[in-house]
PDB file of N, CA and C in Angstrom:
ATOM      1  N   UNK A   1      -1.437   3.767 -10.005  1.00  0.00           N
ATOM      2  CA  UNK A   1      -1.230   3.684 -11.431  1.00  0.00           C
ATOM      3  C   UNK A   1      -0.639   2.320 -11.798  1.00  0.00           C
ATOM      4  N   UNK A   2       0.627   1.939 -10.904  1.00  0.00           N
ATOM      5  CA  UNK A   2       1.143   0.416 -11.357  1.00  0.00           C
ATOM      6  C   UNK A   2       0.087  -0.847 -11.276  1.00  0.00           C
ATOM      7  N   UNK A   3      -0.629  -0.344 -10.278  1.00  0.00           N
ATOM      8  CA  UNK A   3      -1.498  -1.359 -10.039  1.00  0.00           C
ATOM      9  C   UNK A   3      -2.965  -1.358 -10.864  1.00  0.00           C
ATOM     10  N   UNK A   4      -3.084  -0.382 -11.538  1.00  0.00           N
ATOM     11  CA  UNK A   4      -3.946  -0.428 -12.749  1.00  0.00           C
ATOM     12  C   UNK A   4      -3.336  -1.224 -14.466  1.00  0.00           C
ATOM     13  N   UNK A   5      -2.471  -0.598 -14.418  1.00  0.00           N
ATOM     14  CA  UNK A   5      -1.653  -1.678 -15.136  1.00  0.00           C
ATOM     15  C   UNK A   5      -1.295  -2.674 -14.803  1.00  0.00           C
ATOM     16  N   UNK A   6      -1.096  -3.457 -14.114  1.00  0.00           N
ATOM     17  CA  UNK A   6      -1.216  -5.175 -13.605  1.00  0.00           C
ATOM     18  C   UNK A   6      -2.526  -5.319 -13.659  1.00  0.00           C
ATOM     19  N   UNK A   7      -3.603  -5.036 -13.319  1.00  0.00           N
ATOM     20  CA  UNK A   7      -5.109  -5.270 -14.185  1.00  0.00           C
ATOM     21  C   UNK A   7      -5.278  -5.371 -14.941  1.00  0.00           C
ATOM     22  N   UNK A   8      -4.841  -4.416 -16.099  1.00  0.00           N
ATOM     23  CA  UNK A   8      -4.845  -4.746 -17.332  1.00  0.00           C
ATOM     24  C   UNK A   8      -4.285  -5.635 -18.209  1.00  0.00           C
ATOM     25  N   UNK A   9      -3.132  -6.373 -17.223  1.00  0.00           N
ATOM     26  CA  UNK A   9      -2.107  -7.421 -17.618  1.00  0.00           C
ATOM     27  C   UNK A   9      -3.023  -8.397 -17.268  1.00  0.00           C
ATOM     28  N   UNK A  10      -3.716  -8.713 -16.574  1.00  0.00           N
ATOM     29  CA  UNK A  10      -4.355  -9.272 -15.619  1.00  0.00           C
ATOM     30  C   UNK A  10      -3.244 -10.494 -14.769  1.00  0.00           C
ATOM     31  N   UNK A  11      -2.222  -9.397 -13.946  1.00  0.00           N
ATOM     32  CA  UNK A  11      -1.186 -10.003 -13.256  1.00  0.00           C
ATOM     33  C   UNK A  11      -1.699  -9.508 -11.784  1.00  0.00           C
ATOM     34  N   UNK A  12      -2.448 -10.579 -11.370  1.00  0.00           N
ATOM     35  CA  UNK A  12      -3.058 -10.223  -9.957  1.00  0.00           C
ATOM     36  C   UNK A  12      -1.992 -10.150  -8.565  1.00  0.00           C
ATOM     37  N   UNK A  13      -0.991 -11.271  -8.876  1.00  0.00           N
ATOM     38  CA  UNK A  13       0.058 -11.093  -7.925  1.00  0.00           C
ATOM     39  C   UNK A  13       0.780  -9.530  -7.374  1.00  0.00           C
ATOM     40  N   UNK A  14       1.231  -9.366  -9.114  1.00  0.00           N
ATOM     41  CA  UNK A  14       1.848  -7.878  -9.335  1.00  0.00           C
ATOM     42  C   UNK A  14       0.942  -6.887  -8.642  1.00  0.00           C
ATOM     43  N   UNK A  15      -0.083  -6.763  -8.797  1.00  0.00           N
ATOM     44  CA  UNK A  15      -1.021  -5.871  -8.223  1.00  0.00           C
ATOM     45  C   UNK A  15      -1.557  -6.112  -6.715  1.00  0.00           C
ATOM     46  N   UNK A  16      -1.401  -7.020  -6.148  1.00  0.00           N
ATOM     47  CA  UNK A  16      -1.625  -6.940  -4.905  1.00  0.00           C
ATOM     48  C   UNK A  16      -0.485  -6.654  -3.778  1.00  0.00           C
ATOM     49  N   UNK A  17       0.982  -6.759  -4.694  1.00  0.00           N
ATOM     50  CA  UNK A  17       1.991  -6.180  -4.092  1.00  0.00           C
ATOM     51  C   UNK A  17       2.261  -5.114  -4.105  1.00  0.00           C
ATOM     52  N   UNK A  18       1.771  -4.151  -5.354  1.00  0.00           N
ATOM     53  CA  UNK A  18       1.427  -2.991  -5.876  1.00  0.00           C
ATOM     54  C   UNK A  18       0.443  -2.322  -4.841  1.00  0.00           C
ATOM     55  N   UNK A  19      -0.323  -3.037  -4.391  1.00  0.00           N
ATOM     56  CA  UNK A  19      -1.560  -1.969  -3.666  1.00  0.00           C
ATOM     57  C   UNK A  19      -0.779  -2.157  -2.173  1.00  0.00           C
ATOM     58  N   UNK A  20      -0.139  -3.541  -1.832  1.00  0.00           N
ATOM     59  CA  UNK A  20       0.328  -3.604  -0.365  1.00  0.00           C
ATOM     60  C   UNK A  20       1.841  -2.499  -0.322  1.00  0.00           C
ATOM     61  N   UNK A  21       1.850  -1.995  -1.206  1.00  0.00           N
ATOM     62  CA  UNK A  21       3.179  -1.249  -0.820  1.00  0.00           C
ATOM     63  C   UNK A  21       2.578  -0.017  -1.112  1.00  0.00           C
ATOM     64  N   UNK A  22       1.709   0.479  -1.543  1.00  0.00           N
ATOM     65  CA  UNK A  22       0.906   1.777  -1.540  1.00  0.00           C
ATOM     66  C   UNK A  22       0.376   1.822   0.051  1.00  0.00           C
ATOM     67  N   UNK A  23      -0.409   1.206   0.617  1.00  0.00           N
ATOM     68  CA  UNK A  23      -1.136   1.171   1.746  1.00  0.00           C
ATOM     69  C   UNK A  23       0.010   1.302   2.670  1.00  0.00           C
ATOM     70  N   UNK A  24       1.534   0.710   2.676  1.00  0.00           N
ATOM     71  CA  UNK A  24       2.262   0.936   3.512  1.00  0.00           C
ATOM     72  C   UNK A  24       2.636   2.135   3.467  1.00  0.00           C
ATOM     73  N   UNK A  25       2.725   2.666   2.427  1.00  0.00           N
ATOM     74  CA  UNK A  25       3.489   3.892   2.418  1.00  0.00           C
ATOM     75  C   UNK A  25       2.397   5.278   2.828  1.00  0.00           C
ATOM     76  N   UNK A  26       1.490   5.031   3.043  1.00  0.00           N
ATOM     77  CA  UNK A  26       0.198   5.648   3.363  1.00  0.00           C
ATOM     78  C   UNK A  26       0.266   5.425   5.079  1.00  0.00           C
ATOM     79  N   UNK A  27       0.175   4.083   5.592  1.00  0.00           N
ATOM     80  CA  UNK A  27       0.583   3.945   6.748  1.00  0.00           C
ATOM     81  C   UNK A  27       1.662   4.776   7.789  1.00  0.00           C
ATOM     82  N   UNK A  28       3.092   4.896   6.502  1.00  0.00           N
ATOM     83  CA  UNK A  28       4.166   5.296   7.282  1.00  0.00           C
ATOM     84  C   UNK A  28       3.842   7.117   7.653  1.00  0.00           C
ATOM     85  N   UNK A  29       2.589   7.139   6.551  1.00  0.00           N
ATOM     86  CA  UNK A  29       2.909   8.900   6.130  1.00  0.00           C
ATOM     87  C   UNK A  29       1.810   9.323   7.331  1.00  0.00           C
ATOM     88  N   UNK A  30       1.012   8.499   7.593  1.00  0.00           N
ATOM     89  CA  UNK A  30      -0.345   9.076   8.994  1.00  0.00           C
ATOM     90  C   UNK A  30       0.563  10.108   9.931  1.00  0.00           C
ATOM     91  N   UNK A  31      -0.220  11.151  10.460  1.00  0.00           N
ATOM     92  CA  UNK A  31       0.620  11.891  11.525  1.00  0.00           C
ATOM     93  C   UNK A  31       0.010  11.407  12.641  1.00  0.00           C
ATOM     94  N   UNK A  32      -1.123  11.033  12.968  1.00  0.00           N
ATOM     95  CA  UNK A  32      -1.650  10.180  14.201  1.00  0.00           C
ATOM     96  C   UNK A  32      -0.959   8.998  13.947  1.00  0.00           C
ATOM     97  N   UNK A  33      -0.955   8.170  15.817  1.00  0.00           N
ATOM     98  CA  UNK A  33      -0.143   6.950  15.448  1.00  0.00           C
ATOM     99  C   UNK A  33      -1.703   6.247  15.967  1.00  0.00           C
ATOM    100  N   UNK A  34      -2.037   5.337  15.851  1.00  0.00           N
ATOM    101  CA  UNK A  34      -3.369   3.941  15.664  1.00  0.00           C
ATOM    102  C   UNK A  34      -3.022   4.209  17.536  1.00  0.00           C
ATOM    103  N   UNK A  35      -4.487   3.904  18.098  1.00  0.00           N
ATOM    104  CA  UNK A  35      -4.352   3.565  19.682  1.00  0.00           C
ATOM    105  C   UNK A  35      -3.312   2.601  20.352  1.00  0.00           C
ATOM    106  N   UNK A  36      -2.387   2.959  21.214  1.00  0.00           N
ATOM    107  CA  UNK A  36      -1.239   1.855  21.342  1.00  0.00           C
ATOM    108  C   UNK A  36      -0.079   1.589  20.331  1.00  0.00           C
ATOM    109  N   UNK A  37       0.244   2.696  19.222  1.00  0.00           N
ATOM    110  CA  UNK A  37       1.090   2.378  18.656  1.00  0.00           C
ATOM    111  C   UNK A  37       2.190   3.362  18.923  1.00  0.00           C
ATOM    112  N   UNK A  38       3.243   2.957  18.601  1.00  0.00           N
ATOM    113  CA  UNK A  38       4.266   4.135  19.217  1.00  0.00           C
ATOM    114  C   UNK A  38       5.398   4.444  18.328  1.00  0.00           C
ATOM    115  N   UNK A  39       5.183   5.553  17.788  1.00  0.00           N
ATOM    116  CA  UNK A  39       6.435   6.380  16.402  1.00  0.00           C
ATOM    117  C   UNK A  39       7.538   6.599  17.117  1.00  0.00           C
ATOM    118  N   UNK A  40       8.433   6.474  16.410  1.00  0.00           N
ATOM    119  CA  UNK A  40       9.747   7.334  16.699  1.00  0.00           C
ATOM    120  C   UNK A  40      10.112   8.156  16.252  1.00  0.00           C
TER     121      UNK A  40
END
């Protein structure tokens, strides 16, 4: 959603920090860990 609104601002910065902190938080939430990666 934030990052649809920085589109519409057309604040590309805002929105690509917007989508890189979505994707992380998507990252942290996986219950598989990636081949070779190791959760704690």
């Amino acid at each position: 959603m934030k990052a649809d609104e920085m589109l519409e601002r057309d604040d590309m910065d805002c929105r690509a920090v917007s989508l890189w902190i979505v994707d992380a938080i998507k990252d942290t939430q996986r219950e598989t860990p990636r081949p070779g990666e190791h959760r704690h």
